[in-house]
C-alpha atoms as a PDB file:
ATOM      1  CA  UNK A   1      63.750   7.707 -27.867  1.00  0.00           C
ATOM      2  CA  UNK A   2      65.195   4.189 -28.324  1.00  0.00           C
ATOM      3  CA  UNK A   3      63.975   2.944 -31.708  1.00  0.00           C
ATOM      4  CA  UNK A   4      63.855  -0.459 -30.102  1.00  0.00           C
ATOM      5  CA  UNK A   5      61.378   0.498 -27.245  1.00  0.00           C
ATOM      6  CA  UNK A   6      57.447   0.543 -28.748  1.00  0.00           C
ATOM      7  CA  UNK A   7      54.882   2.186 -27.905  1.00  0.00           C
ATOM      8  CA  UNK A   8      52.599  -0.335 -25.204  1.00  0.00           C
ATOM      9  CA  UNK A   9      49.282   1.977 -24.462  1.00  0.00           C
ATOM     10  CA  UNK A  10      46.052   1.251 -26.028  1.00  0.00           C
ATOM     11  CA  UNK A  11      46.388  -1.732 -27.860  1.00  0.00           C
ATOM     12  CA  UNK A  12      44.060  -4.659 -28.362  1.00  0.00           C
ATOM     13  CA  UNK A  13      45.214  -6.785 -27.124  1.00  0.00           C
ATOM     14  CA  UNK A  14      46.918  -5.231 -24.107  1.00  0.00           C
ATOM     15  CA  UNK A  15      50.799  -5.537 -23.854  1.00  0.00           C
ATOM     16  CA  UNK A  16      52.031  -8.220 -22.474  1.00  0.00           C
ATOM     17  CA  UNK A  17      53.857  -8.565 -19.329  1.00  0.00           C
ATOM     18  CA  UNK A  18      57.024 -10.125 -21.784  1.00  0.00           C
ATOM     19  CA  UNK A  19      56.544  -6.842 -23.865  1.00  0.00           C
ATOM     20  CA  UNK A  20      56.277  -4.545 -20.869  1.00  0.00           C
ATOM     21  CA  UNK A  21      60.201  -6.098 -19.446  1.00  0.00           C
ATOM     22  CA  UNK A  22      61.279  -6.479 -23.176  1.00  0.00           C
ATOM     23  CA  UNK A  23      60.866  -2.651 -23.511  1.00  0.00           C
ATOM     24  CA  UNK A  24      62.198  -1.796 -19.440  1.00  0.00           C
ATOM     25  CA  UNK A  25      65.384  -3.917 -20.686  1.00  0.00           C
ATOM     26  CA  UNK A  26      66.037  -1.528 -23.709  1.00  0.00           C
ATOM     27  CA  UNK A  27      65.677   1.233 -21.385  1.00  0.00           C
ATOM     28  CA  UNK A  28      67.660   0.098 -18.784  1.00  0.00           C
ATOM     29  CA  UNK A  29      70.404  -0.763 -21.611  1.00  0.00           C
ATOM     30  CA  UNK A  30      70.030   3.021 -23.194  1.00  0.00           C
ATOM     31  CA  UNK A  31      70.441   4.870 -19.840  1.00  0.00           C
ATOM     32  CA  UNK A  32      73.071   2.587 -18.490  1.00  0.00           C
ATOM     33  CA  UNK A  33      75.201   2.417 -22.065  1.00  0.00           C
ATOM     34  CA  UNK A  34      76.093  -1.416 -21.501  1.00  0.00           C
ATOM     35  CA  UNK A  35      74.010  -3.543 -23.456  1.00  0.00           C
ATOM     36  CA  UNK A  36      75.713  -6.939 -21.345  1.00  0.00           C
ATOM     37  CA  UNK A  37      76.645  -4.907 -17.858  1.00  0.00           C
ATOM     38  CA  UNK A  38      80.202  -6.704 -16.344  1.00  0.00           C
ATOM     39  CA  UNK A  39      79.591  -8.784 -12.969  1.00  0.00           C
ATOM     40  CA  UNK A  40      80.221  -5.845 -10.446  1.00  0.00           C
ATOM     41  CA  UNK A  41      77.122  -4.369 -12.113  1.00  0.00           C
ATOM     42  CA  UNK A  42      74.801  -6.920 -13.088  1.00  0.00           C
ATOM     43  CA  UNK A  43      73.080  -6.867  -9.914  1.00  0.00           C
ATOM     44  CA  UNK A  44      71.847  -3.273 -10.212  1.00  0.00           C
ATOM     45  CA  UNK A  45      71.358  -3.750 -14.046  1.00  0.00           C
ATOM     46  CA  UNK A  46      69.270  -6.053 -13.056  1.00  0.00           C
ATOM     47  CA  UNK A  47      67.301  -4.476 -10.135  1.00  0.00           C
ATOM     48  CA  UNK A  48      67.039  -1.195 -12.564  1.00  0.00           C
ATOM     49  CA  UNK A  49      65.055  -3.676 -15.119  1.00  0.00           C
ATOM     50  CA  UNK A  50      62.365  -4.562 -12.435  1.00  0.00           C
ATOM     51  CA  UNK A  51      62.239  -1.405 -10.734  1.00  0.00           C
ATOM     52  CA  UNK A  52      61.400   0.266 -14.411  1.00  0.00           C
ATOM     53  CA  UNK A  53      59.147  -3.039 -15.259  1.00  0.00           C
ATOM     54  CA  UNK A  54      57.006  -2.024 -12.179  1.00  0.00           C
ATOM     55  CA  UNK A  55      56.816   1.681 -13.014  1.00  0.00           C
ATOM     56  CA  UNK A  56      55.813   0.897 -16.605  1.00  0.00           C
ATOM     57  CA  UNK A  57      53.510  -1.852 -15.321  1.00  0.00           C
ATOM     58  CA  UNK A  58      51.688   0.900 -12.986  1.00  0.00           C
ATOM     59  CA  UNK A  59      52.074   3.303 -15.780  1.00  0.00           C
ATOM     60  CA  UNK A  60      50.412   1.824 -17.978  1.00  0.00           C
ATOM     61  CA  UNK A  61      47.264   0.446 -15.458  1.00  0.00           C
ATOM     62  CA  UNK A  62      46.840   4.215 -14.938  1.00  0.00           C
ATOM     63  CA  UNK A  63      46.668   5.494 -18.339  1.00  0.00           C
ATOM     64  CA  UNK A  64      43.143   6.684 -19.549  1.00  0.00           C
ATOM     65  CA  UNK A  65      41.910   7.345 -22.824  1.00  0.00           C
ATOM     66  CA  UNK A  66      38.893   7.673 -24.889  1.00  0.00           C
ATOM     67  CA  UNK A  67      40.439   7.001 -27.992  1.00  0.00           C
ATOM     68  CA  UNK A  68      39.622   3.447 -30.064  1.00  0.00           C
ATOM     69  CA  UNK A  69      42.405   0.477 -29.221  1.00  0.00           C
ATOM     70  CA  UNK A  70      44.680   0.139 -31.957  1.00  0.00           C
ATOM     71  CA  UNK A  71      44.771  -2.964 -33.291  1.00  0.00           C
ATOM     72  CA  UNK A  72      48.641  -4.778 -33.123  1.00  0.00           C
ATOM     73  CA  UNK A  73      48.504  -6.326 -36.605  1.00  0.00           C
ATOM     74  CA  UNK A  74      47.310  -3.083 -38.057  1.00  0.00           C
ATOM     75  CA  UNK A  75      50.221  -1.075 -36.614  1.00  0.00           C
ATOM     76  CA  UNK A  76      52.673  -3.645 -37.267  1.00  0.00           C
ATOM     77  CA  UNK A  77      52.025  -3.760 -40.942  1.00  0.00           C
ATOM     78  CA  UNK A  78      51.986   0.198 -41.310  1.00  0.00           C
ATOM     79  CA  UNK A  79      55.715  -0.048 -39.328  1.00  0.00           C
ATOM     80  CA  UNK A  80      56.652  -3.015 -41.870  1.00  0.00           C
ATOM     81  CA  UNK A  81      55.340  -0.228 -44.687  1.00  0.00           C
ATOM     82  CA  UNK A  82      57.861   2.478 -43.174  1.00  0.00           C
ATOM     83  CA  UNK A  83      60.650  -0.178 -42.950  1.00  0.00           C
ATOM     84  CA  UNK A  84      60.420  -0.854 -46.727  1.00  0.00           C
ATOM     85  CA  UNK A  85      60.027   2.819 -47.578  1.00  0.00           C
ATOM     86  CA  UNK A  86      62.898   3.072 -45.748  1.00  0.00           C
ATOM     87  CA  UNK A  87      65.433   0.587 -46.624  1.00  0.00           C
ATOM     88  CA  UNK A  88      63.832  -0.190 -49.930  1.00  0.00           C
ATOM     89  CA  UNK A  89      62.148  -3.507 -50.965  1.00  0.00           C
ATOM     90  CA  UNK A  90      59.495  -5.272 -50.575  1.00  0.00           C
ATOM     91  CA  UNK A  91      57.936  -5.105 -46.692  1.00  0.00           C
ATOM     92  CA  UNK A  92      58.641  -8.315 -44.860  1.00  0.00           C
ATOM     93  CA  UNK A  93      54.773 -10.388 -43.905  1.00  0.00           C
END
């Protein structure tokens, strides 16, 4: 999986709808290879981005689960844990 697309389910608070097309971009951008499609494809770069922003959207309105939300801040500073562990340093706040 794309490193850049994140997990969205069972958060508190829920994603957003800017998190939800952030992550359908990424996708879009890992299946189609161009990260800036040229002109003659922009238009179905583009269509592919809402058409996977929908699906996620629905997706994710669907999901059930009877585990505890995780809580964003939480789960950001364990991933800022693995970053340092990772790269060395200090985690960034």
């Amino acid at each position: 999986m794309c490193r850049n697309i994140k997990t969205l389910f069972n958060f508190d608070p829920p994603a957003t709808d800017e998190e939800i097309c952030a992550a359908s971009l990424q996708f879009v951008r890992k299946l189609s290879g161009f990260n800036k499609p040229s002109q003659a494809n922009q238009a179905a770069f583009d269509r592919g981005i809402e058409e996977v922003t929908r699906a996620a959207h629905t997706l994710l309105e669907r999901l059930v689960t009877t585990a505890e939300p995780k809580d964003r801040e939480a789960e950001a500073a364990k991933a800022r844990a693995r970053t340092a562990k990772r790269f060395g340093g200090a985690a960034v706040a």
